[in-house]
Protein backbone atom coordinates (compact mmCIF):
# COMPACT_ATOMS: atom_id res chain seq x y z
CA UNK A 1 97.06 127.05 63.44
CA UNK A 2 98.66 123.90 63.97
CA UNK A 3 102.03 125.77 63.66
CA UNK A 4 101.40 128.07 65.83
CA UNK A 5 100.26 125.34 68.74
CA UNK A 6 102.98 122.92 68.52
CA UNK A 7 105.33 126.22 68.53
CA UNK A 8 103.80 127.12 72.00
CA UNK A 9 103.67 123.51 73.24
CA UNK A 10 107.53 123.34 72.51
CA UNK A 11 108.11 126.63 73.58
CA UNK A 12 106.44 125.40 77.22
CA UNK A 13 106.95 122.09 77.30
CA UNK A 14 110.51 121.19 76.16
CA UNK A 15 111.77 118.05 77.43
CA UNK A 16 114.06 119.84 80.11
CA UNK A 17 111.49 120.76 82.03
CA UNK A 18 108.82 117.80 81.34
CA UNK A 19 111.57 115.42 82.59
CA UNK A 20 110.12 113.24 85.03
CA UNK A 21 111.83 113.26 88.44
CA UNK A 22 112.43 110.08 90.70
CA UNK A 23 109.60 108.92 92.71
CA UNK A 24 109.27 110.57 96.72
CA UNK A 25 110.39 108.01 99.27
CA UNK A 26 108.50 106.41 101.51
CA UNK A 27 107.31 109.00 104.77
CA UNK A 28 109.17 108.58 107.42
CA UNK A 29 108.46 112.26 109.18
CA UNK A 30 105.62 113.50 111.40
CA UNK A 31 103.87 112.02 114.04
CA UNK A 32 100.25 110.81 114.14
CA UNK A 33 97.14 110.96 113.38
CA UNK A 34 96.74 110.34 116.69
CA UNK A 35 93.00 109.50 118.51
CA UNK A 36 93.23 112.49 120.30
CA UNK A 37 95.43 115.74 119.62
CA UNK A 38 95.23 118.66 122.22
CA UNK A 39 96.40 122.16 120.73
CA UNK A 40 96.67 123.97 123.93
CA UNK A 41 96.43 127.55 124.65
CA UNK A 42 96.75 129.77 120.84
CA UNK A 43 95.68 132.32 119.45
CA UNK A 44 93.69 131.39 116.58
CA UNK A 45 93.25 132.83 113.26
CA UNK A 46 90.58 130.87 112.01
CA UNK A 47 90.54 131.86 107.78
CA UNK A 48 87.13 132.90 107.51
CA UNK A 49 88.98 136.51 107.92
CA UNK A 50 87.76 137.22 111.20
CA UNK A 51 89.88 138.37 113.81
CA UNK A 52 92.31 136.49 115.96
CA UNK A 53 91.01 135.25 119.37
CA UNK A 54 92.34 133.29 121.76
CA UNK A 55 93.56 131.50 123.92
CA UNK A 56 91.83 128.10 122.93
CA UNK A 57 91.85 124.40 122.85
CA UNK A 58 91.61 122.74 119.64
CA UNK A 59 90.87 118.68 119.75
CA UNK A 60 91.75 116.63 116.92
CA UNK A 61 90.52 113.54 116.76
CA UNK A 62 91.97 111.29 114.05
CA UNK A 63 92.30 114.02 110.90
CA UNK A 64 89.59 115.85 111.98
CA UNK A 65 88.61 118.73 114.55
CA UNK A 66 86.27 117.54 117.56
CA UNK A 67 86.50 120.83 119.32
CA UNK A 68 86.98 124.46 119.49
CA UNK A 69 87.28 125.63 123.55
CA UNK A 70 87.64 129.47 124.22
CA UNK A 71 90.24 128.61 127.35
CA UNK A 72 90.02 132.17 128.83
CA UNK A 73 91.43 136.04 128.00
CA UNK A 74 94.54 137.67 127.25
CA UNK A 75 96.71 138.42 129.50
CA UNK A 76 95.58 136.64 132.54
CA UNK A 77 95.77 133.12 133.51
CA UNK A 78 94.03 130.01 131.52
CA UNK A 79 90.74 129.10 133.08
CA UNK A 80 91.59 125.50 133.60
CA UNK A 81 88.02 124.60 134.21
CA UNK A 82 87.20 125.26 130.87
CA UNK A 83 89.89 123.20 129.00
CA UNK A 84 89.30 119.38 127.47
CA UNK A 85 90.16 116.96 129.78
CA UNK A 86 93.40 115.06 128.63
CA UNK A 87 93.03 111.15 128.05
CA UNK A 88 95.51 108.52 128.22
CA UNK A 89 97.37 108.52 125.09
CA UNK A 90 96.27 112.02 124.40
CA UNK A 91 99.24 113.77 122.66
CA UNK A 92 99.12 117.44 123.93
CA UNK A 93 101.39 120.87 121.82
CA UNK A 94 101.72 123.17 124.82
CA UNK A 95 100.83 126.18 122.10
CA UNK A 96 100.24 129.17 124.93
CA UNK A 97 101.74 131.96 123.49
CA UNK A 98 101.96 130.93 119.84
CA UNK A 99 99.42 131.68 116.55
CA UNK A 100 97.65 128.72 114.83
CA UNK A 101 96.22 129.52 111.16
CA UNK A 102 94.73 127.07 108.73
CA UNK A 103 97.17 125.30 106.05
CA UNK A 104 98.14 127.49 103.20
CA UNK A 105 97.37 126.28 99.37
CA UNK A 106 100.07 127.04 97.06
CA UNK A 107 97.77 127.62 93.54
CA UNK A 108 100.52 127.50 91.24
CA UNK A 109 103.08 125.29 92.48
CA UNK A 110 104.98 123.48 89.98
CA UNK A 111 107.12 120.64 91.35
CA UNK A 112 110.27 120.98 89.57
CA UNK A 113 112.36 118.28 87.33
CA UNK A 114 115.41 117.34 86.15
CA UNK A 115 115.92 120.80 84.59
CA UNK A 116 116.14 122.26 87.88
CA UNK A 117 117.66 119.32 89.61
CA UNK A 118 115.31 119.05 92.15
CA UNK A 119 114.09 115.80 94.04
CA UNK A 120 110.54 116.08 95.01
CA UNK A 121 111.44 115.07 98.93
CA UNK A 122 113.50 118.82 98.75
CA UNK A 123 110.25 120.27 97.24
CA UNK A 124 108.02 118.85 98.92
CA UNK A 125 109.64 119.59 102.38
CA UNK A 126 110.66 123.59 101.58
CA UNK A 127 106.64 123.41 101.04
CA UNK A 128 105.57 122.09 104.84
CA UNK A 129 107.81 123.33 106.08
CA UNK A 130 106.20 126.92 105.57
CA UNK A 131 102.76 125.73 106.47
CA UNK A 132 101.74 124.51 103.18
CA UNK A 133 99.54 121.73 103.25
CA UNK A 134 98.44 122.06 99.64
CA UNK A 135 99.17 122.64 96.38
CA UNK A 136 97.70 123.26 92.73
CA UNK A 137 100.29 121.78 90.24
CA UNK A 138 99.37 123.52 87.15
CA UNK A 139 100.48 121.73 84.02
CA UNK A 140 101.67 118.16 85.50
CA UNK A 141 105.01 118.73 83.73
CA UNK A 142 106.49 115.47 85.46
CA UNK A 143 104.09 113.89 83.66
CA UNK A 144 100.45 112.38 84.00
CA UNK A 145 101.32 109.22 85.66
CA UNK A 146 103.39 110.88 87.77
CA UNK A 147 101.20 113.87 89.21
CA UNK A 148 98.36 111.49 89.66
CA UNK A 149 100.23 108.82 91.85
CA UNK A 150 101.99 111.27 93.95
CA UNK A 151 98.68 113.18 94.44
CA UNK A 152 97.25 109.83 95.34
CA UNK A 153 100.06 108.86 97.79
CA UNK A 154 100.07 111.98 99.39
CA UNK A 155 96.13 111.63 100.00
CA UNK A 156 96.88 108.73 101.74
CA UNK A 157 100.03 110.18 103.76
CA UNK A 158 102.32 107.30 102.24
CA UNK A 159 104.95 110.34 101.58
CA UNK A 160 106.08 113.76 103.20
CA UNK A 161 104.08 115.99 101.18
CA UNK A 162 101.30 118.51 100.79
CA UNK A 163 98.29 117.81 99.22
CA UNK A 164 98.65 117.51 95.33
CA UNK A 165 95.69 119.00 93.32
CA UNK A 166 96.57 117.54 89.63
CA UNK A 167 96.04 120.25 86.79
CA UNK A 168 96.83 118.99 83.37
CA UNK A 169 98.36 121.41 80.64
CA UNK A 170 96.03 121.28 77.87
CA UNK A 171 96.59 119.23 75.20
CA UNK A 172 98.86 117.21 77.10
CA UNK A 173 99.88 113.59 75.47
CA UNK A 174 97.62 114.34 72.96
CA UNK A 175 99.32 113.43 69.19
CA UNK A 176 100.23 116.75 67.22
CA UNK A 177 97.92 118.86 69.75
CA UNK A 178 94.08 119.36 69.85
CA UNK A 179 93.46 120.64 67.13
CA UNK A 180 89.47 120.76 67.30
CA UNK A 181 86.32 121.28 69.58
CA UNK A 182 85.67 117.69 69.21
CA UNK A 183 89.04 117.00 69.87
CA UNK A 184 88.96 119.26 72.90
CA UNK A 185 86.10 117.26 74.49
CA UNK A 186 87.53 113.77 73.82
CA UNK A 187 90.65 115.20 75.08
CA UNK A 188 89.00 117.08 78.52
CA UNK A 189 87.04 113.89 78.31
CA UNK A 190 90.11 111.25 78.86
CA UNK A 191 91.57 113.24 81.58
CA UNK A 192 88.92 113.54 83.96
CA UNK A 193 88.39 109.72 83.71
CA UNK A 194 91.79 109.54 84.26
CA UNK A 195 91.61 111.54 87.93
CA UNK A 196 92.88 115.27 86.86
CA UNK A 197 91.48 117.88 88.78
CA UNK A 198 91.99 120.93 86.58
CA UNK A 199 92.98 122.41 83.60
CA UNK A 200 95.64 124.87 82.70
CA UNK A 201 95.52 126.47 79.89
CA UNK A 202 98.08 128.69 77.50
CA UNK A 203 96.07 129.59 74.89
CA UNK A 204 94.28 127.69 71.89
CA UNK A 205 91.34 129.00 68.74
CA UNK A 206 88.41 130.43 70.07
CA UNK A 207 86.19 127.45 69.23
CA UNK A 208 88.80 125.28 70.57
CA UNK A 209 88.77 127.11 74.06
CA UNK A 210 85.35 127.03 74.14
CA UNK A 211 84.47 123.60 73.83
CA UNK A 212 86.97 122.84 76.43
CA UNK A 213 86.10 125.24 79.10
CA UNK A 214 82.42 124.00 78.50
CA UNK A 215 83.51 120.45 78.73
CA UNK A 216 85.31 120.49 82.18
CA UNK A 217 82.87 122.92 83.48
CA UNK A 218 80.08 120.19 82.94
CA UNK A 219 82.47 117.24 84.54
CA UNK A 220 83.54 119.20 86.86
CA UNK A 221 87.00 120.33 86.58
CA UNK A 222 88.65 123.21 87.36
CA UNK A 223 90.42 125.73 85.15
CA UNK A 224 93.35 128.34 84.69
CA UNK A 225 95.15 130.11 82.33
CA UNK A 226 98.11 131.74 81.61
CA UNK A 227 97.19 133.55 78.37
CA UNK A 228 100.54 133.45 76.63
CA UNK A 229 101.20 136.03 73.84
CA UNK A 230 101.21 133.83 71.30
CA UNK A 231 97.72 133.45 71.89
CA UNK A 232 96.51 136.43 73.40
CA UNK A 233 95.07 137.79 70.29
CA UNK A 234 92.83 135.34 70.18
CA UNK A 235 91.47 135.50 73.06
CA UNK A 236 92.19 137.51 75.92
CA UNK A 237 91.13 137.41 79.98
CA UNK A 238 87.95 138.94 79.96
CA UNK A 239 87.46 136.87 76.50
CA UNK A 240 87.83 133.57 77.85
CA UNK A 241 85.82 134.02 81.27
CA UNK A 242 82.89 134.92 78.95
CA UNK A 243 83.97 131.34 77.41
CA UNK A 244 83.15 129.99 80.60
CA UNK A 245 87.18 129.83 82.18
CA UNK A 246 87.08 130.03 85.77
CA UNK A 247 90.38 132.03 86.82
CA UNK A 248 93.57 132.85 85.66
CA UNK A 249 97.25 133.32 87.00
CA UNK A 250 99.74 136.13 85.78
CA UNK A 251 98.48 138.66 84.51
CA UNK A 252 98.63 138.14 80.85
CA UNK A 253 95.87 138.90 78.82
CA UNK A 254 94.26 141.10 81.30
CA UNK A 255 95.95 144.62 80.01
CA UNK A 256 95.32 143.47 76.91
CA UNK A 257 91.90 143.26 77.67
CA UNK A 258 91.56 146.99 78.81
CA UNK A 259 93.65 147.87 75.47
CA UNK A 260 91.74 151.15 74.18
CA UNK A 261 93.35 152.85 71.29
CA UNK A 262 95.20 149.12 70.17
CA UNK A 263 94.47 145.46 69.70
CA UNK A 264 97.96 143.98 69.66
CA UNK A 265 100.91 144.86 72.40
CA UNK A 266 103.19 147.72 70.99
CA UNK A 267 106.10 145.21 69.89
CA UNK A 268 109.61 146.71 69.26
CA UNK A 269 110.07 145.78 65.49
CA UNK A 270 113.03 143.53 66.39
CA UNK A 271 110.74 141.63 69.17
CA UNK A 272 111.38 137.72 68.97
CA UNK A 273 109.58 136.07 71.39
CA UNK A 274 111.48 132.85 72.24
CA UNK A 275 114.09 136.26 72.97
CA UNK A 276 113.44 135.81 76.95
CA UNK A 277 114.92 139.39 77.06
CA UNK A 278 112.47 140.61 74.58
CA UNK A 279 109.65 138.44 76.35
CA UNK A 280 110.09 140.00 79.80
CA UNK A 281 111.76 143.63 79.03
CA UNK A 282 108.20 143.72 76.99
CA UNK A 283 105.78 142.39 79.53
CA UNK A 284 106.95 145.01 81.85
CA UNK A 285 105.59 147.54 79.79
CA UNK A 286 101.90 145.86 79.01
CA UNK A 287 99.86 147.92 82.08
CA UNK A 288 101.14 151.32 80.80
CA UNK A 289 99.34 150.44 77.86
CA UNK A 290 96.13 149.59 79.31
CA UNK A 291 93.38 151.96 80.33
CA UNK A 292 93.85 154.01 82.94
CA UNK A 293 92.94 153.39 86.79
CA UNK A 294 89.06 153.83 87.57
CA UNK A 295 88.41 154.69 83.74
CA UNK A 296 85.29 153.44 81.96
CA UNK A 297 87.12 150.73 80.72
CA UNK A 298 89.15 149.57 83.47
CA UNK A 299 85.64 149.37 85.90
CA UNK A 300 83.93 147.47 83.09
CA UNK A 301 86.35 144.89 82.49
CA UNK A 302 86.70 144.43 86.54
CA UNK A 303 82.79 144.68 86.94
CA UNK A 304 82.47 141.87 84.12
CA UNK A 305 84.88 139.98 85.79
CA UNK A 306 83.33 139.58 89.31
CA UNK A 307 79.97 139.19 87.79
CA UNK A 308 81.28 135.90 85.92
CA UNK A 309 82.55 134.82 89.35
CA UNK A 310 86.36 134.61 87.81
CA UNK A 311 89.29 134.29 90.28
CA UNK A 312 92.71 136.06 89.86
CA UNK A 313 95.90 134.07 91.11
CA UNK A 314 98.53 136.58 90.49
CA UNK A 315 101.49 135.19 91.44
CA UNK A 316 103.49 138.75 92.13
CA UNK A 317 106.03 136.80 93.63
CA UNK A 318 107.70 135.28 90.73
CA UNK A 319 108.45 138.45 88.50
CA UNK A 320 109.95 140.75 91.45
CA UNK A 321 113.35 139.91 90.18
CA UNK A 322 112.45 141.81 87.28
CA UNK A 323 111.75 145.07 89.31
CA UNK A 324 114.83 144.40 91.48
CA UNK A 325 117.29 141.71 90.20
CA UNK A 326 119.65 142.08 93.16
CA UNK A 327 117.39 141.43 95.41
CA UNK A 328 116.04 137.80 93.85
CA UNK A 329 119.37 137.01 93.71
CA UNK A 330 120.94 137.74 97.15
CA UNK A 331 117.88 136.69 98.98
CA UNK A 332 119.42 135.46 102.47
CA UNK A 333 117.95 131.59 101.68
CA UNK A 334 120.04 130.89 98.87
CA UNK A 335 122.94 129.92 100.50
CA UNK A 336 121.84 127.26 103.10
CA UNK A 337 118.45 125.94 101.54
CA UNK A 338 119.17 126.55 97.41
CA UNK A 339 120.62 123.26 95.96
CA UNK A 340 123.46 123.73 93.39
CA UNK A 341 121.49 122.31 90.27
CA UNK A 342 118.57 125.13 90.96
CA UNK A 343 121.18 127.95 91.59
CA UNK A 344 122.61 127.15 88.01
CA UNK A 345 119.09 126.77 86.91
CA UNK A 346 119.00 130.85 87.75
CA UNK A 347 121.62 131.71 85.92
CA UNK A 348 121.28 134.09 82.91
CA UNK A 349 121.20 131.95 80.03
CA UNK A 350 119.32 132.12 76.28
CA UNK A 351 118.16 128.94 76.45
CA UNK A 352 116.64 128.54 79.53
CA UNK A 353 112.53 130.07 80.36
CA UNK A 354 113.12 132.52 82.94
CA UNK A 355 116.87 133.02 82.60
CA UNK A 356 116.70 136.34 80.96
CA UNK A 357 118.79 138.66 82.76
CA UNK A 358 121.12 139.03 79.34
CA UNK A 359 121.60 143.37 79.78
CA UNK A 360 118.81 143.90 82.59
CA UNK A 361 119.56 147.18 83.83
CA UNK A 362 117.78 150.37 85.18
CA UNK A 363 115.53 151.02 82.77
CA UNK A 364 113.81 147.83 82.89
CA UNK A 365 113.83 147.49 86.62
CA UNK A 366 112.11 150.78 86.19
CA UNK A 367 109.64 149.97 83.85
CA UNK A 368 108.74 147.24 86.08
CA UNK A 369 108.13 148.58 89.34
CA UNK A 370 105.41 151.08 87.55
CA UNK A 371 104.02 147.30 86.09
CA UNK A 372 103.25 146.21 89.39
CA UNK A 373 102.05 149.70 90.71
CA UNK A 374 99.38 149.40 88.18
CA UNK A 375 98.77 145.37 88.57
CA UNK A 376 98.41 145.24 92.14
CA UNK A 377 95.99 148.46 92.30
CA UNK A 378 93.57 145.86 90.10
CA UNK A 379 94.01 143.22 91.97
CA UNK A 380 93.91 144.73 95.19
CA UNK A 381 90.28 147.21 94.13
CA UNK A 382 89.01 143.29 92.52
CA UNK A 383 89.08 142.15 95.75
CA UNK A 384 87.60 144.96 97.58
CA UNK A 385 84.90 144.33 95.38
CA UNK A 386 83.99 140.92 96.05
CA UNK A 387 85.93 138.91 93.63
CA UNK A 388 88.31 135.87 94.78
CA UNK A 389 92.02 136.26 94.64
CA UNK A 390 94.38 133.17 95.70
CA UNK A 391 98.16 132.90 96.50
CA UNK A 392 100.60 131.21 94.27
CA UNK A 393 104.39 131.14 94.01
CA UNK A 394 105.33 129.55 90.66
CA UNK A 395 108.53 129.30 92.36
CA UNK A 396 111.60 126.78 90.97
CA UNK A 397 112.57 129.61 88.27
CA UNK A 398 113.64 133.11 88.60
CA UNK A 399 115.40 133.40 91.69
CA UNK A 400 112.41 132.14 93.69
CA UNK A 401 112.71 128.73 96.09
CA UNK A 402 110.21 127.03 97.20
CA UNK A 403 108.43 127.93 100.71
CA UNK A 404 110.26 131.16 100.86
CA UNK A 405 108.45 132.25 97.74
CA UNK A 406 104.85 131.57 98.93
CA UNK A 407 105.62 133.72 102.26
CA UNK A 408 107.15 136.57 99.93
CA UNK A 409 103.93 136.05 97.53
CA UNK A 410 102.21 137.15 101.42
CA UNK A 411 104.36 140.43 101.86
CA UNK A 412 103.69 141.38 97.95
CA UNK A 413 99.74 141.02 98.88
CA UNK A 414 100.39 143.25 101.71
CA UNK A 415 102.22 146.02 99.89
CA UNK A 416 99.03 145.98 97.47
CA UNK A 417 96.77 146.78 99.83
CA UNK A 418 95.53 143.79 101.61
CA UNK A 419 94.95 143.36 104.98
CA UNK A 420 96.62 140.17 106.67
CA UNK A 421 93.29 138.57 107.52
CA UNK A 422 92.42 139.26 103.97
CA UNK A 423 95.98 137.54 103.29
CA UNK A 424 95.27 134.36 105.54
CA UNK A 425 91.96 134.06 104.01
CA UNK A 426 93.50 134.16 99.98
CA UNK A 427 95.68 131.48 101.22
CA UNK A 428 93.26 129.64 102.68
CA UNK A 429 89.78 129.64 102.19
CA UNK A 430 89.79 131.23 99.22
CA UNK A 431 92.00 128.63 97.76
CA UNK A 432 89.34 126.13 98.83
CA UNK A 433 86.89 127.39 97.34
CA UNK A 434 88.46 127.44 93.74
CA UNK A 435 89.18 124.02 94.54
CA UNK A 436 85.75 123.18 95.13
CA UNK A 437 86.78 121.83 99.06
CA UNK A 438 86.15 124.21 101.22
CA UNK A 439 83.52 122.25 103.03
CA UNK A 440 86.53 119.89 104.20
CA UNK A 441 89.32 122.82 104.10
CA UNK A 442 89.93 126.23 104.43
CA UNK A 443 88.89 127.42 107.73
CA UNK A 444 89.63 126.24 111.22
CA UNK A 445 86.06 124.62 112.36
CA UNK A 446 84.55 121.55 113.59
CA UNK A 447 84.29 118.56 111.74
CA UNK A 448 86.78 119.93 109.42
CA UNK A 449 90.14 118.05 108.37
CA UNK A 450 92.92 119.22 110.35
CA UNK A 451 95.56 121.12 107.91
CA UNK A 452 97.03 123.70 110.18
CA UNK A 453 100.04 125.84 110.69
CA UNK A 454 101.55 126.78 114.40
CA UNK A 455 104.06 129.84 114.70
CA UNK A 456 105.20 131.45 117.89
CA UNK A 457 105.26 135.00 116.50
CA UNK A 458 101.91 137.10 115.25
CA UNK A 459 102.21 136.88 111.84
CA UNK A 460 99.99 139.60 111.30
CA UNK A 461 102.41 142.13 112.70
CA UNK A 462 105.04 140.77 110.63
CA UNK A 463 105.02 138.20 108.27
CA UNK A 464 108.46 137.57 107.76
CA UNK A 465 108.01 135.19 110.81
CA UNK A 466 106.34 132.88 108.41
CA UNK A 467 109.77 132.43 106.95
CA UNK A 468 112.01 129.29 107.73
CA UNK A 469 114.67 132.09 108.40
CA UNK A 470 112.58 133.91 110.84
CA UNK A 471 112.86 137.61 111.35
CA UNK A 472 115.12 140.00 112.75
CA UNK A 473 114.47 141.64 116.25
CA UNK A 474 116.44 143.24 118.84
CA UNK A 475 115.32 142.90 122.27
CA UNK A 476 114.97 145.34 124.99
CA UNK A 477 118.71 144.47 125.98
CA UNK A 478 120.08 145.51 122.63
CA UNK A 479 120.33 141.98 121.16
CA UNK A 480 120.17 140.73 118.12
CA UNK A 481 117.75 137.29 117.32
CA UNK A 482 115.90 135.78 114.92
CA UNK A 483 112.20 134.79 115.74
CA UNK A 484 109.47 132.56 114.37
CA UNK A 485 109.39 130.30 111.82
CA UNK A 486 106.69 128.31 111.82
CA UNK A 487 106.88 125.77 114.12
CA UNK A 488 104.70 122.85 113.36
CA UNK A 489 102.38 122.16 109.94
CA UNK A 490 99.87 119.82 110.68
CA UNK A 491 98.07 118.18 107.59
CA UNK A 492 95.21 115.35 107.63
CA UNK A 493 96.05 114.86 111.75
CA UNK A 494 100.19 114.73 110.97
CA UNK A 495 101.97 116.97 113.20
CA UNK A 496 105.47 117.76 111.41
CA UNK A 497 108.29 119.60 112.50
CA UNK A 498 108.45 122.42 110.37
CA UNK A 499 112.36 123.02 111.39
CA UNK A 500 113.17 119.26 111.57
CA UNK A 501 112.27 119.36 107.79
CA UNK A 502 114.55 122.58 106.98
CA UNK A 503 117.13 121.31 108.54
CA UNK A 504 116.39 118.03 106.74
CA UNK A 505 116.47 120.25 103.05
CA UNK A 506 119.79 122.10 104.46
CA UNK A 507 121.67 118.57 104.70
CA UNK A 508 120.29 117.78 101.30
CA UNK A 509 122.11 120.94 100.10
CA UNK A 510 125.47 120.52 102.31
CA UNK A 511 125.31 116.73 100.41
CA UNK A 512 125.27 118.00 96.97
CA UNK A 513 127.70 121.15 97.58
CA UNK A 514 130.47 118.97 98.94
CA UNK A 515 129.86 115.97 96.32
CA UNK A 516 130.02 118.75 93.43
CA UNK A 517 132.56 121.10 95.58
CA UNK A 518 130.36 123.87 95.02
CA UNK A 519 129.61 127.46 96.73
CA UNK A 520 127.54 129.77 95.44
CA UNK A 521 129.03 133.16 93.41
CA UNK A 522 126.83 136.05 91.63
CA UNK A 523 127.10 135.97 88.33
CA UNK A 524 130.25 137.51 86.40
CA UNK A 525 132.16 137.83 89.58
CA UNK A 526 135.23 135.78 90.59
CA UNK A 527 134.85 136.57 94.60
């Protein structure tokens, strides 16, 4: 057993991508809180999933919202009569015209490191500057120390960042891993004195799980899991919520769960699993070998899923290069926002997680796209059915950059079935609630704290407008523009410049390109 754990923890955590990064500077962006803020004429989209209405007023006082005013009807002129009266000092966003949402939660938003590069004022400002005003960081891999004091600077808006909700990888700084329940409590024990929020977990013994999941349910704390295959067996998704484990992300564990005529994934002989090849080509085969749509088995497993209140974060996002490689790697962001480190970070190598594109070819692309045929009709029928699903990105490996990768995470939600309101809620509300702060968060209403996103486009018709690249539209006079991008992210009262922070990332990126004399070329090609 102990083997097999510090295997995994190696395997997951290897110093490459647990290297801490440098501290975030200092905040020197956005404006406010201010006494008073006047958001003046949106439409509003509030998160509970209702619909849109609009136009209104929203006051902020501070970091919190004073007022909601319906300011008239679309289409005709803004009853002025109705609107708050301006003060002086009053600082009033002329929205008329434009969408306001609540602030997006990222729930599986991993920082980065020296592995990929990255500097957490690039990560953190890709992140606002696509509306996201908070994120889960599952597994802390900067390190302890570090999650916790950036998490507590951001709470107290000393840097340019979202909101940081600290989930520790199990096991984590514990000598030669826990290796016991009674570890497992001391362990679950000495983190949640220590100011973690969460818990994410890979995989562990049975009685191991168990006495953590029961220990951080009774202090409090939330928890995840990605049930890696090394552990799967001994425990898989619908195993561990009967443990008492609140959600997972992936999808791992949760074919294996609806396994009928097997116990074990149907290996290739040859299978290695630090093979990333073998790890991935594999995984894309795992929901063929499940039981079938709307069988016995696949409604029970569901049914005992939503009655144990679990929560599914599934993350499509970060495995669609596996389905369609060229796309991940042209993706139109790369080349202005993509910093040289994290575009080497991509590239195919056998030592790198994630970097497994060694012979990818049709067949596995293939293999893939019937994956997430299969994975998103669950998802998608889980949440027609009451259950909670959240957004997440994972982004900072395959192919997938920060920001863009949460808005993509939004399309892939849409192609399984969701409806946008349904979308806007997941990435709101819904992510509250699994964070246990949707009585501050979530929605846009009074007495609330003010996390919000402003876009001039509908982002229910499309949401590529949610992009920092916009969308593509040709006007009634045959020309060609791009449109939206979101234009402000407000979080705890700060009004930020959403495009003031891209363009601060894109001069990040111009910096290193010309210091390294670098330019970005597809792998194997010389042009």
């Amino acid at each position: 057993m102990k083997f097999i754990y510090t295997l995994l923890f190696t395997l997951l955590f290897t110093p490459a991508i647990m290297a801490q990064m440098p501290d975030a500077p200092d905040r020197a962006d956005g404006d406010g809180p201010y006494d008073r803020l006047i958001i003046r004429g949106a439409t509003m989209i509030d998160g509970t999933g209702s619909p849109a209405v609009g136009p209104v007023d929203i006051v902020i006082e501070g970091n919190r919202i004073a007022q909601i005013r319906n300011v008239g009807y679309p289409g005709v002129p803004i009853d002025e009569r109705r609107r708050p009266q301006a003060e002086e000092g009053d600082r009033e966003i002329d929205a008329e015209g434009m969408y306001i949402l609540p602030g997006f939660v990222d729930m599986h938003a991993h920082i980065g490191g020296n592995a990929q590069g990255t500097v957490p004022e690039y990560v953190f400002k890709l992140w606002l500057a696509h509306g996201i005003t908070g994120i889960r960081e599952p597994g802390s891999f900067n390190g302890a120390d570090w999650t916790l004091r950036h998490a507590e600077r951001s709470r107290n808006n000393e840097i340019t960042a979202p909101r940081i909700y600290p989930y520790f990888g199990f096991g984590m700084g514990y000598p030669g891993g826990v290796q016991t329940p009674e570890q497992a409590r001391e362990w679950v024990q000495s983190i949640h004195e220590r100011g973690a929020m969460g818990i994410k977990f890979f995989g562990a013994h049975p009685d191991v799980l168990e006495a953590a999941f029961d220990e951080a349910n009774k202090l409090g704390l939330g928890s995840m899991a990605h049930h890696a295959q090394t552990h799967v067996v001994y425990a898989n998704a619908l195993e561990t919520a009967k443990m008492g484990l609140q959600g997972m992300t992936h999808w791992y564990g949760l074919p294996e769960a609806m396994f009928e005529d097997q116990v074990i994934q149907n290996y290739p002989l040859d299978y290695n699993y630090s093979n990333e090849q073998h790890r991935f080509e594999e995984a894309g085969k795992l929901w063929d070998q499940a039981a079938a749509p709307g069988s016995d088995r696949w409604n029970s497993v569901m049914q005992q899923m939503l009655d144990l209140n679990y929560d599914l974060n599934p993350t499509f996002t970060i495995y669609e290069a596996s389905r369609d490689l060229m796309r991940g790697r042209r993706a139109e962001w790369h080349d202005k926002y993509t910093l040289p480190s994290l575009w080497r970070f991509y590239q195919p190598d056998r030592r790198a997680h994630g970097s497994y594109w060694f012979d990818w070819g049709t067949e596995q692309e293939v293999a893939w796209k019937r994956n997430y045929t299969l994975w998103m009709q669950f998802v998608n029928e889980f949440n027609n059915r009451g259950g909670t699903v959240t957004l997440g990105s994972d982004a900072g490996y395959i192919f997938k950059l920060y920001g863009f990768a949460y808005i993509r995470e939004m399309e892939l939600m849409r192609e399984a079935g969701f409806h946008p309101l349904e979308i806007f809620q997941s990435a709101s509300l819904k992510a509250a609630e699994v964070l246990g702060n949707d009585h501050e968060l979530g929605t846009i209403e009074v007495g609330k704290l003010a996390d919000l996103v402003i876009v001039e486009e509908n982002p229910q018709q499309n949401i590529k407008v949610l992009y920092g690249t916009g969308a593509i539209r040709v006007d009634d006079n045959n020309e060609l523009k791009r449109v939206g991008g979101v234009k402000y992210t407000i979080k705890d009262g700060i009004v930020f410049d959403a495009k003031q922070l891209l363009d601060d990332v894109a001069r990040m990126v111009d910096q290193k390109k010309a210091e390294e004399e670098f330019e970005i070329t597809q792998p194997g090609l010389n042009w």
